[in-house]
C-alpha atoms as a PDB file:
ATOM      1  CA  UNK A   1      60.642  59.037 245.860  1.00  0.00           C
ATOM      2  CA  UNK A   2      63.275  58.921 243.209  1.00  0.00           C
ATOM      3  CA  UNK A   3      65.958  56.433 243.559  1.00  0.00           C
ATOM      4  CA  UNK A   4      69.056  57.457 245.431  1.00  0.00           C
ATOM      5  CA  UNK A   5      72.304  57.375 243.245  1.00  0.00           C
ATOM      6  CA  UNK A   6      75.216  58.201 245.349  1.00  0.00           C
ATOM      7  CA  UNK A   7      76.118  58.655 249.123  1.00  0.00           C
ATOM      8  CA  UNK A   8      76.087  62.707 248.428  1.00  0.00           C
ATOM      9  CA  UNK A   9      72.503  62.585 247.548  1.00  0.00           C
ATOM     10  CA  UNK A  10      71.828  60.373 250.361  1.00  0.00           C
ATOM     11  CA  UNK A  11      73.111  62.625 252.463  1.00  0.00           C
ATOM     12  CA  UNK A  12      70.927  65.062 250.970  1.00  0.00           C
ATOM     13  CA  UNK A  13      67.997  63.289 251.417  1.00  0.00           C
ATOM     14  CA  UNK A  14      68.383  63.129 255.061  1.00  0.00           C
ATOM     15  CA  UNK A  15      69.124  66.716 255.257  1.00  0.00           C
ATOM     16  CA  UNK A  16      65.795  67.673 253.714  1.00  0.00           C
ATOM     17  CA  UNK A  17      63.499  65.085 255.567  1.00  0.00           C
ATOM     18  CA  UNK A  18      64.570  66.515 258.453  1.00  0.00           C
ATOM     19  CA  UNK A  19      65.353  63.222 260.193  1.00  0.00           C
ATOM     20  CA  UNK A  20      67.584  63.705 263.719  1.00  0.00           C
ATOM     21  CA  UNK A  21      67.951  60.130 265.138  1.00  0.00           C
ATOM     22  CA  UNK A  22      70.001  59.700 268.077  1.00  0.00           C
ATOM     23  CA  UNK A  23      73.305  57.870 268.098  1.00  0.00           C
ATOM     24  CA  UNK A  24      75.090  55.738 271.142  1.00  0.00           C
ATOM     25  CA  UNK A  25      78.236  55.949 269.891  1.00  0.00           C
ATOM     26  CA  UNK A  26      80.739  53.486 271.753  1.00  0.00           C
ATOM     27  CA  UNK A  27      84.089  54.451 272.438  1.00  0.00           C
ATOM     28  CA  UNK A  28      84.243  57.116 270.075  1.00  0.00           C
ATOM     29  CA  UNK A  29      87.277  58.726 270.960  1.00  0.00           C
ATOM     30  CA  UNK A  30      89.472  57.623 268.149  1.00  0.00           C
ATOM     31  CA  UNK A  31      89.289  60.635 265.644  1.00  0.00           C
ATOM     32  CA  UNK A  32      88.277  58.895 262.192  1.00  0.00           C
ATOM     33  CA  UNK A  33      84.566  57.813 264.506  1.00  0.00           C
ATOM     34  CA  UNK A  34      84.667  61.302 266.175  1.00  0.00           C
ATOM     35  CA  UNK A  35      85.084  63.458 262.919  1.00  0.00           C
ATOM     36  CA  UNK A  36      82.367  61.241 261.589  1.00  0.00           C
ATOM     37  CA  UNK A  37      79.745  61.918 264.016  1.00  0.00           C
ATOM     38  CA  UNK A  38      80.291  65.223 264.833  1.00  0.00           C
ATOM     39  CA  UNK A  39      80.067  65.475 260.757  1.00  0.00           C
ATOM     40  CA  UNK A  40      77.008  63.726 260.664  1.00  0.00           C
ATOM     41  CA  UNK A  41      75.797  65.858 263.666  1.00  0.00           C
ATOM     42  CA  UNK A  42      76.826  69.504 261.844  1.00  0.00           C
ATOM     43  CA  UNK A  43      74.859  67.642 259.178  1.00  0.00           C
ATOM     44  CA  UNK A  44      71.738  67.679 261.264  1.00  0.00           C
ATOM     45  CA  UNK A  45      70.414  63.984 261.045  1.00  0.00           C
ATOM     46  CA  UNK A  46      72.839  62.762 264.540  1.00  0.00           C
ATOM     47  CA  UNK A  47      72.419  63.417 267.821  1.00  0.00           C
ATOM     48  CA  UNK A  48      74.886  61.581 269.475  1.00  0.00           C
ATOM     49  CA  UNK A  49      75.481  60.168 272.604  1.00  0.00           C
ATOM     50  CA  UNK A  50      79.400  59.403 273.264  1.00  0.00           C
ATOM     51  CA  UNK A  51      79.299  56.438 275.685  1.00  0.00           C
ATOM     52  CA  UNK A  52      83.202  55.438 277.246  1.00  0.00           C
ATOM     53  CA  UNK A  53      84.542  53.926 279.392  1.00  0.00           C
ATOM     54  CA  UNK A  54      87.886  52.074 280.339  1.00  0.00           C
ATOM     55  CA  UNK A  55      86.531  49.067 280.382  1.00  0.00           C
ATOM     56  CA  UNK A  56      85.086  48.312 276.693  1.00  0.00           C
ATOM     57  CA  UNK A  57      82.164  45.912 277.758  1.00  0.00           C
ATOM     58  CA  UNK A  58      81.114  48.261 279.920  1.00  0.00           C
ATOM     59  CA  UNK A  59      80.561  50.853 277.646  1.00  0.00           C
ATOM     60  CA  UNK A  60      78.926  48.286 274.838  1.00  0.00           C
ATOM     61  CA  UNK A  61      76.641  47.318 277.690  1.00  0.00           C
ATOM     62  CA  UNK A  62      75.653  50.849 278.802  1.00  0.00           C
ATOM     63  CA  UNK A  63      75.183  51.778 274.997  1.00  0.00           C
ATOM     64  CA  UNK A  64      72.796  48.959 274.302  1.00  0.00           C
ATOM     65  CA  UNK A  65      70.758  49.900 277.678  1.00  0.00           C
ATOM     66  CA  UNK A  66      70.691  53.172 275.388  1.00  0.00           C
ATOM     67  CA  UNK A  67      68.722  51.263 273.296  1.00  0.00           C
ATOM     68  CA  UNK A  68      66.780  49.207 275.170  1.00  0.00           C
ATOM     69  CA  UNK A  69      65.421  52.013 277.589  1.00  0.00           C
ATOM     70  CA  UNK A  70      64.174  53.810 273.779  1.00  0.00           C
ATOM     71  CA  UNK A  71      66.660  56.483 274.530  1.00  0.00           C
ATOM     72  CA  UNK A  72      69.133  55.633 271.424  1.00  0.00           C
ATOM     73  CA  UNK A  73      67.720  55.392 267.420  1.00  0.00           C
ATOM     74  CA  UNK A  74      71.220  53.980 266.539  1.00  0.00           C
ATOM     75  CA  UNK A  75      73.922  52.367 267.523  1.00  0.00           C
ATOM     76  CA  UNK A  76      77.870  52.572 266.579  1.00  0.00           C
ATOM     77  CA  UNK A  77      81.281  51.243 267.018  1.00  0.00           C
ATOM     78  CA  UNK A  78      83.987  53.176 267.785  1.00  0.00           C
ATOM     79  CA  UNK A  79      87.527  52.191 269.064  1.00  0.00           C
ATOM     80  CA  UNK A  80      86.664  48.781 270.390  1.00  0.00           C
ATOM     81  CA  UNK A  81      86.659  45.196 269.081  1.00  0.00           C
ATOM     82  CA  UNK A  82      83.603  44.003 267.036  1.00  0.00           C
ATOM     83  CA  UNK A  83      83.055  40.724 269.503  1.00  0.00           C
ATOM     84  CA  UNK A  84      82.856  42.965 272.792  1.00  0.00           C
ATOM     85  CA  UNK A  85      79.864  45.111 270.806  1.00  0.00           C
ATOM     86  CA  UNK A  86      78.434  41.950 269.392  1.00  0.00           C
ATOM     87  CA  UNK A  87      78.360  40.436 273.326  1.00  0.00           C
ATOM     88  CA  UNK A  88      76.308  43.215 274.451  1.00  0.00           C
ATOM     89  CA  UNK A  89      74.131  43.375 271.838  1.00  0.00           C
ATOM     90  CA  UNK A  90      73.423  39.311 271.968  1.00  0.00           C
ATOM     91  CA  UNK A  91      73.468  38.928 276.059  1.00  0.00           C
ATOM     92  CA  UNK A  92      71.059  36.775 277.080  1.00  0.00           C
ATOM     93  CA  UNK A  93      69.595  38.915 279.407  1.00  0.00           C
ATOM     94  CA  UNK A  94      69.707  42.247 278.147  1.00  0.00           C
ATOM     95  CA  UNK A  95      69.481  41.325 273.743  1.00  0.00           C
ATOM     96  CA  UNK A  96      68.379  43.702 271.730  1.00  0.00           C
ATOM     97  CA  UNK A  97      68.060  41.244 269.144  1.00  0.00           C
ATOM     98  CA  UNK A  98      64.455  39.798 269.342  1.00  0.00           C
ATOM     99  CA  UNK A  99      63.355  36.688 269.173  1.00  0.00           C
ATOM    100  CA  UNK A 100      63.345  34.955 265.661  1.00  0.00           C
ATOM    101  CA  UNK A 101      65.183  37.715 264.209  1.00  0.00           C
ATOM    102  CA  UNK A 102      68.643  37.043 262.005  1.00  0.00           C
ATOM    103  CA  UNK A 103      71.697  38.988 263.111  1.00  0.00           C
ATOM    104  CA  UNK A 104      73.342  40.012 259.013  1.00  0.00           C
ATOM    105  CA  UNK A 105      75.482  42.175 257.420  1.00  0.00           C
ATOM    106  CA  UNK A 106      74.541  44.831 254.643  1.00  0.00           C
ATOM    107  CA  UNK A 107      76.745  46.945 252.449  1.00  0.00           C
ATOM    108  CA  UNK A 108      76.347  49.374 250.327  1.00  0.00           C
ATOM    109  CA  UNK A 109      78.530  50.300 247.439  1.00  0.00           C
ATOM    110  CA  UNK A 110      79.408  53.142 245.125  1.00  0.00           C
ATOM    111  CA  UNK A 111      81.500  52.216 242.574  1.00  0.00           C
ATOM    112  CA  UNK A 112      82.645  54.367 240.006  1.00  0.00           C
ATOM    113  CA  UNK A 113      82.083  51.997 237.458  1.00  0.00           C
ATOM    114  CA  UNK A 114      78.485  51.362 237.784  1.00  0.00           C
ATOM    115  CA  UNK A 115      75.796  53.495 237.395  1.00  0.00           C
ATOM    116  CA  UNK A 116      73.686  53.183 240.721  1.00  0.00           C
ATOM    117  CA  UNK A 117      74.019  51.729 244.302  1.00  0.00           C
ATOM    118  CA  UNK A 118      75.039  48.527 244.537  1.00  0.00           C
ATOM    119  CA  UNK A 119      73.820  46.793 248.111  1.00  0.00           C
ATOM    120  CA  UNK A 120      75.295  43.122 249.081  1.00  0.00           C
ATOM    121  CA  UNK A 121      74.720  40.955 252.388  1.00  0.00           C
ATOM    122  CA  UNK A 122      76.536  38.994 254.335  1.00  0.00           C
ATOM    123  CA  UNK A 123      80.363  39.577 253.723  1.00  0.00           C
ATOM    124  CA  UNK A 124      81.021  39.721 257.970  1.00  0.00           C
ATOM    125  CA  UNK A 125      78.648  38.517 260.586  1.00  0.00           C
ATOM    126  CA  UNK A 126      76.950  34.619 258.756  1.00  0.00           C
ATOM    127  CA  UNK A 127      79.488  31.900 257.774  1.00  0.00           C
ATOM    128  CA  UNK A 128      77.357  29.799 255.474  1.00  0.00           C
ATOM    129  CA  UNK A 129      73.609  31.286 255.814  1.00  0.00           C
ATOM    130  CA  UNK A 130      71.001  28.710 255.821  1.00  0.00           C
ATOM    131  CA  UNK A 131      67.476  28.912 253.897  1.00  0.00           C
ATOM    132  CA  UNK A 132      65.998  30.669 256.674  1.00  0.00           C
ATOM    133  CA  UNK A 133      68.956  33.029 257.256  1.00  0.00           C
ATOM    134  CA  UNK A 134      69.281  33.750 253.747  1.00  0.00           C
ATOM    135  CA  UNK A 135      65.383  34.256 253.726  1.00  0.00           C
ATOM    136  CA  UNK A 136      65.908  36.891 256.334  1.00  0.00           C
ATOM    137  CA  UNK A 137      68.983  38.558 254.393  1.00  0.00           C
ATOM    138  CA  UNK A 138      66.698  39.314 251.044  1.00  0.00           C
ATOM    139  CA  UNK A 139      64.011  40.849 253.324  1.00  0.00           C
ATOM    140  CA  UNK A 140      66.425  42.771 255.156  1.00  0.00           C
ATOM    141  CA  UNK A 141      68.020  44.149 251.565  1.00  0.00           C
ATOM    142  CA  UNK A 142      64.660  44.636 249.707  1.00  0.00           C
ATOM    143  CA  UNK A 143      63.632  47.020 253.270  1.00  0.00           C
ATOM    144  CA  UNK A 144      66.837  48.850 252.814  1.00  0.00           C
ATOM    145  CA  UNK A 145      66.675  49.138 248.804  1.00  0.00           C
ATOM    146  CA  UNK A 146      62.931  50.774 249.143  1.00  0.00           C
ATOM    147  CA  UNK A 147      64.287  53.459 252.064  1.00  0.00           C
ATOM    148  CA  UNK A 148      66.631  54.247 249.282  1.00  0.00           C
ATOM    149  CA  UNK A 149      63.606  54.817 246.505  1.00  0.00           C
ATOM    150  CA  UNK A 150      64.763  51.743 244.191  1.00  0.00           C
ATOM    151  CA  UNK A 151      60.436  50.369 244.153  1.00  0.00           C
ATOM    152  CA  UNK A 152      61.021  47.232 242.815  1.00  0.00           C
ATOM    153  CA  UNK A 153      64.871  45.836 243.494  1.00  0.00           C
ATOM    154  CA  UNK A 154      66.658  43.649 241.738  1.00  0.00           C
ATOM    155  CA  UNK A 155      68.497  40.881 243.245  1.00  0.00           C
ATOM    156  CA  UNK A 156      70.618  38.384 241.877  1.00  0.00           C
ATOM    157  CA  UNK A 157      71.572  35.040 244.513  1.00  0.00           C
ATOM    158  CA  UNK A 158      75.263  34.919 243.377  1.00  0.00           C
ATOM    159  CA  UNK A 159      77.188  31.790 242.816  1.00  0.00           C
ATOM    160  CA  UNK A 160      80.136  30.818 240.221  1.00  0.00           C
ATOM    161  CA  UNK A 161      77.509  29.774 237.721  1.00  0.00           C
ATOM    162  CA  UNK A 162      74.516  29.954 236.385  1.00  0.00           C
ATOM    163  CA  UNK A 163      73.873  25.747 237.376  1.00  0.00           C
ATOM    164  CA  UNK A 164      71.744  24.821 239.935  1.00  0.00           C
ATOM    165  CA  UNK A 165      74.177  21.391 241.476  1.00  0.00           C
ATOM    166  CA  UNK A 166      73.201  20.249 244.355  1.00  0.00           C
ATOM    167  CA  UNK A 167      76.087  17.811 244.921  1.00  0.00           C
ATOM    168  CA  UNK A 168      78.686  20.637 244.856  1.00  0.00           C
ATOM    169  CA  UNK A 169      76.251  23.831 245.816  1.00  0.00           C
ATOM    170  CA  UNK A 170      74.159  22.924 247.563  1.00  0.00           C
ATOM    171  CA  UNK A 171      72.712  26.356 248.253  1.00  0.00           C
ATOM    172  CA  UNK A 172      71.900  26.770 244.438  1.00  0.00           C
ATOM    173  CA  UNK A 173      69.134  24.558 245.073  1.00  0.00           C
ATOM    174  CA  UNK A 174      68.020  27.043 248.257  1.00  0.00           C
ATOM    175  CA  UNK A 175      67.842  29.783 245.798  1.00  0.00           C
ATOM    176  CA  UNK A 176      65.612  28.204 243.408  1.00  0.00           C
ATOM    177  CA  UNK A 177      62.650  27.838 246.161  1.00  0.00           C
ATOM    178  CA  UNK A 178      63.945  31.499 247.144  1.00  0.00           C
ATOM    179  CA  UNK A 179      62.775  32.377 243.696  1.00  0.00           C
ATOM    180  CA  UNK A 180      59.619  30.829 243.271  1.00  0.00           C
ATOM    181  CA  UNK A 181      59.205  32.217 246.769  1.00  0.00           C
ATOM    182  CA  UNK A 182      59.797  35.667 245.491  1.00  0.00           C
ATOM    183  CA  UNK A 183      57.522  35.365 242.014  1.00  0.00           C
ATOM    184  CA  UNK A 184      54.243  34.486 244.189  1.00  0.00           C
ATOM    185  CA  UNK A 185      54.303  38.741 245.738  1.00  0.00           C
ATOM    186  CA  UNK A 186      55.141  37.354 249.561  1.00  0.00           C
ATOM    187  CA  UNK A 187      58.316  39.674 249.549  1.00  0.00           C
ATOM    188  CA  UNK A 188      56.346  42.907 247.814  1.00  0.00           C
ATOM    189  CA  UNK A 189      57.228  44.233 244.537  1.00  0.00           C
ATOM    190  CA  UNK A 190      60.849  42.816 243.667  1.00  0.00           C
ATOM    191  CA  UNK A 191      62.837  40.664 241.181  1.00  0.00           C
ATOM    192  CA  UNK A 192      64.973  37.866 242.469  1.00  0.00           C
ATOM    193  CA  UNK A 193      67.159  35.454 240.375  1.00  0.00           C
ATOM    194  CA  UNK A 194      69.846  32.841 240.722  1.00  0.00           C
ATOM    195  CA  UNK A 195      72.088  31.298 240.385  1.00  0.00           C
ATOM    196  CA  UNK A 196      73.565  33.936 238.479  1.00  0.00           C
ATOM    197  CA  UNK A 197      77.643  34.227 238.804  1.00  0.00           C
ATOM    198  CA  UNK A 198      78.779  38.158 239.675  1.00  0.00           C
ATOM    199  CA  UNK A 199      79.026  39.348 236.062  1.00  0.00           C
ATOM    200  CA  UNK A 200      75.879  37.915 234.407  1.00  0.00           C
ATOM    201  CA  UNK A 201      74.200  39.857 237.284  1.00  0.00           C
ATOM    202  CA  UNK A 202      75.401  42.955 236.870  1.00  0.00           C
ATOM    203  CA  UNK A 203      76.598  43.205 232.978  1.00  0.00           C
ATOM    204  CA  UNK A 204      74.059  42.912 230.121  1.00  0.00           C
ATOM    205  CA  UNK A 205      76.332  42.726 227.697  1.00  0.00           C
ATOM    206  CA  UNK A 206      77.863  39.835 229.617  1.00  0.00           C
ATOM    207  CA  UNK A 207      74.471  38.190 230.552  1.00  0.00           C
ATOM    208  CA  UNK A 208      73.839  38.400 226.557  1.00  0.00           C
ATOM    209  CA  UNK A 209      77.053  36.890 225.260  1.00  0.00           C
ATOM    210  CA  UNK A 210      76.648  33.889 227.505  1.00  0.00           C
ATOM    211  CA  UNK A 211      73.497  33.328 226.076  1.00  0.00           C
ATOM    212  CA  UNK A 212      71.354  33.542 229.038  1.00  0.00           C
ATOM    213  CA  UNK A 213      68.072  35.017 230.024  1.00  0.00           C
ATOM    214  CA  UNK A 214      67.465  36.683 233.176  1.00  0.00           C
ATOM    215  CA  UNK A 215      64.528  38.861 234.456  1.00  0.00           C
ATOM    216  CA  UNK A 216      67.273  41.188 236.281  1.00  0.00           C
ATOM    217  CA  UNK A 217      68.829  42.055 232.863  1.00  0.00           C
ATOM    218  CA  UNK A 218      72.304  42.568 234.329  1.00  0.00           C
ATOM    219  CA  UNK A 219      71.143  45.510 235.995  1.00  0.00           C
ATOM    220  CA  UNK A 220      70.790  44.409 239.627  1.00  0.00           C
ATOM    221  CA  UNK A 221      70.442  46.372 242.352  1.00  0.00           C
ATOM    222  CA  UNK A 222      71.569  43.933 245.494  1.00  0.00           C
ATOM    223  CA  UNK A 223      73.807  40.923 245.848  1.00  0.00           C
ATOM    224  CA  UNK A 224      73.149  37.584 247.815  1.00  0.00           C
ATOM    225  CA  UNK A 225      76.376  35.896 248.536  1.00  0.00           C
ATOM    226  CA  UNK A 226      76.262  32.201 248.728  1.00  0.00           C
ATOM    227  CA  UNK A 227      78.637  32.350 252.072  1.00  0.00           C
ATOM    228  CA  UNK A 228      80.883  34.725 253.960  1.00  0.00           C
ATOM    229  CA  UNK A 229      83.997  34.301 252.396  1.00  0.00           C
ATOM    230  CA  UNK A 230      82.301  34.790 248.768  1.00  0.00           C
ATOM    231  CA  UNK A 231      81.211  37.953 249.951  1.00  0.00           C
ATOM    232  CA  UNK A 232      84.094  39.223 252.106  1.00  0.00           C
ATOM    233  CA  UNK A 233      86.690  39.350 249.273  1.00  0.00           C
ATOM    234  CA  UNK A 234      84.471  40.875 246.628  1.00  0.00           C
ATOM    235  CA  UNK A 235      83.867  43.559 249.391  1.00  0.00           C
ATOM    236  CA  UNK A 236      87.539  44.319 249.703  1.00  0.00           C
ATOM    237  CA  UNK A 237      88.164  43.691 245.781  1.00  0.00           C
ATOM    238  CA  UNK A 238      85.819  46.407 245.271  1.00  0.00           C
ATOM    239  CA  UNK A 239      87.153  48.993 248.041  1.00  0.00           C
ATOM    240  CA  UNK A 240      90.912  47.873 247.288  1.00  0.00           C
ATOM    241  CA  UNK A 241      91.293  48.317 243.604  1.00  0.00           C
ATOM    242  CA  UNK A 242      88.094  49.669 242.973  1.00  0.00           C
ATOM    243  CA  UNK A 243      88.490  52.439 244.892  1.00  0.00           C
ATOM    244  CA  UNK A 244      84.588  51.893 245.860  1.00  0.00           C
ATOM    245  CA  UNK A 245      83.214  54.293 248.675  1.00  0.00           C
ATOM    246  CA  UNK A 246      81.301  51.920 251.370  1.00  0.00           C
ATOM    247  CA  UNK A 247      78.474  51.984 254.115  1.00  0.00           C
ATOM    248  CA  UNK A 248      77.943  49.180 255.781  1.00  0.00           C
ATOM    249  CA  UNK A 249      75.357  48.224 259.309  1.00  0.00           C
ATOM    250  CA  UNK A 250      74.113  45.160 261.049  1.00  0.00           C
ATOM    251  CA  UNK A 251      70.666  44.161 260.495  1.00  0.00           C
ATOM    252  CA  UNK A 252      68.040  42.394 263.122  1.00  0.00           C
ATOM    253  CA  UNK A 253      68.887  44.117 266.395  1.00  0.00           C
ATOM    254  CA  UNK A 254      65.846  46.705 267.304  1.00  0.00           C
ATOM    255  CA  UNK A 255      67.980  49.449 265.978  1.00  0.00           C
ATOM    256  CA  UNK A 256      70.481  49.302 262.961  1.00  0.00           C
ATOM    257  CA  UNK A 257      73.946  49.036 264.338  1.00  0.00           C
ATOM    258  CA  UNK A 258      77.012  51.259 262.516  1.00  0.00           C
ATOM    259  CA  UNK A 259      79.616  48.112 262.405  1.00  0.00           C
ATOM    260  CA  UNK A 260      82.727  50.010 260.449  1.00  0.00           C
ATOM    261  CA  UNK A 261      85.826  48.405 260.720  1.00  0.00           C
ATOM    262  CA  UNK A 262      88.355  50.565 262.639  1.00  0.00           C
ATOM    263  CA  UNK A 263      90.751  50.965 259.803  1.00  0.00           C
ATOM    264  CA  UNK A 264      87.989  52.249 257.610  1.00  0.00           C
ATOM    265  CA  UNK A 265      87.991  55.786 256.597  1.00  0.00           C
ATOM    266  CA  UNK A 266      85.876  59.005 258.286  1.00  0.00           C
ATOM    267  CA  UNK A 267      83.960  59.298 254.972  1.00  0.00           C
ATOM    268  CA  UNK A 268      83.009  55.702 255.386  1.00  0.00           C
ATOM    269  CA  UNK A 269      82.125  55.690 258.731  1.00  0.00           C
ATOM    270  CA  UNK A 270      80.440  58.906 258.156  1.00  0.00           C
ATOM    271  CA  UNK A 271      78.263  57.574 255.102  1.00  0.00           C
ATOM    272  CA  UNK A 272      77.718  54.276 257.152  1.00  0.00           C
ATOM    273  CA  UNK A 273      75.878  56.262 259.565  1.00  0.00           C
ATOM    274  CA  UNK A 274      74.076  58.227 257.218  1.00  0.00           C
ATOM    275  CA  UNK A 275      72.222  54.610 256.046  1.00  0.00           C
ATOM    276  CA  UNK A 276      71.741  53.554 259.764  1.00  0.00           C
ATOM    277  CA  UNK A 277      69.924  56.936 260.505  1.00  0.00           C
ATOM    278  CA  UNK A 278      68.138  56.530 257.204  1.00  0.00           C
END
């Protein structure tokens, strides 16, 4: 499978496989969700399920019984607050997260200023990941990197520099053994580096003028972001003056979970679910 560039072909690529998965959409009456399913539905890879209700945990509840009961492939957010979804989805009694499995963020990003997709975990759901967590995260990315045809990703562990310190960052020293981890095959065909700061992983010519060596060349195709708050304002740097299109699900649960924000647009909402179904 070639590589997917852009969100259009991604789109494509659904259409053609013929994949139809079907969506619990909760609270879904707020047009920007509505406009996207019933786009991704005219698009013929959503089925979707419109589950409301007055009461908002409630509906979350009934949606993730969707799930449970194998009746839902996907699940979304509509008009409702992230922490009543994220309730349902991590009650005690009725998870659909199993047991041993991390609960993460992954974006994806088309920016018009590089020249393929550019995928990035956690910048929402983990604080400060630990080594297991963060573990989790790269498996979670390389999985979603090979659905999109890249064979052998790229990843770069960001921090502010290319220094391992283990007084100061302490997780610089996590990503060496991440590494090493990586270079003995466990994680399948794949390229991991870091520390690496954000432009030495994805700029050559800025890699090369800092003197530096790195198996991803500057050409990497995911981001692992030391903590949350690392993350969360490159995100909106890139979609604020970037102009970057997003899509962007929660990892872990049985099914991937569409977790747009509900000021984000119907394209991204739309393209969001496009990944989840994909």
């Amino acid at each position: 499978m070639k590589a997917i560039q852009c969100f259009d072909e991604m789109v494509e690529h659904l259409k053609a496989s013929g994949v139809c998965r079907r969506v619990a959409v909760v609270c879904g009456q707020d047009e920007s969700t509505k406009g996207a399913v019933l786009r991704a539905r005219d698009a013929g890879f959503a089925d979707p399920i419109f589950v409301d209700n007055d009461d908002v945990d409630v509906a979350a509840a009934q949606a993730v019984a969707l799930v449970r009961e194998g009746k839902a492939d996907v699940l979304m957010k509509g008009l409702l607050n992230t922490d009543n979804l994220l309730k349902a989805i991590l009650n005690k009694e009725q998870s659909i997260l199993p047991k041993g499995r991390v609960l993460t963020h992954l974006t994806c990003a088309n920016l018009p200023m590089y020249d393929k997709l550019l995928f990035m975990t956690d910048v929402a759901v983990i604080p400060y990941p630990t080594a297991e967590q963060r573990e989790q995260q790269l498996q979670y990315l390389l999985t979603l990197c090979r659905k999109m045809g890249v064979e052998v990703p790229r990843v770069a562990l960001i921090n502010c520099s290319e220094k391992v310190n283990a007084k100061h960052f302490p997780c610089t020293v996590e990503y060496r053994s991440l590494v090493e981890k990586a270079q003995t095959g466990i994680f399948g065909p794949c390229i991991v580096d870091g520390p690496l700061d954000l432009k030495t992983s994805l700029s050559p010519q800025a890699l090369h003028k800092k003197g530096l060596q790195s198996p991803l060349e500057g050409q990497s195709d995911g981001l692992i972001f030391s903590d949350i708050q690392a993350g969360n304002v490159f995100y909106k740097t890139i979609t604020l003056f970037c102009q970057a299109q997003t899509a962007a699900i929660l990892q872990g649960p049985e099914v991937p979970v569409v977790l747009t924000s509900r000021a984000d647009s119907p394209d991204n909402k739309f393209y969001s679910l496009a990944l989840a179904c994909l």
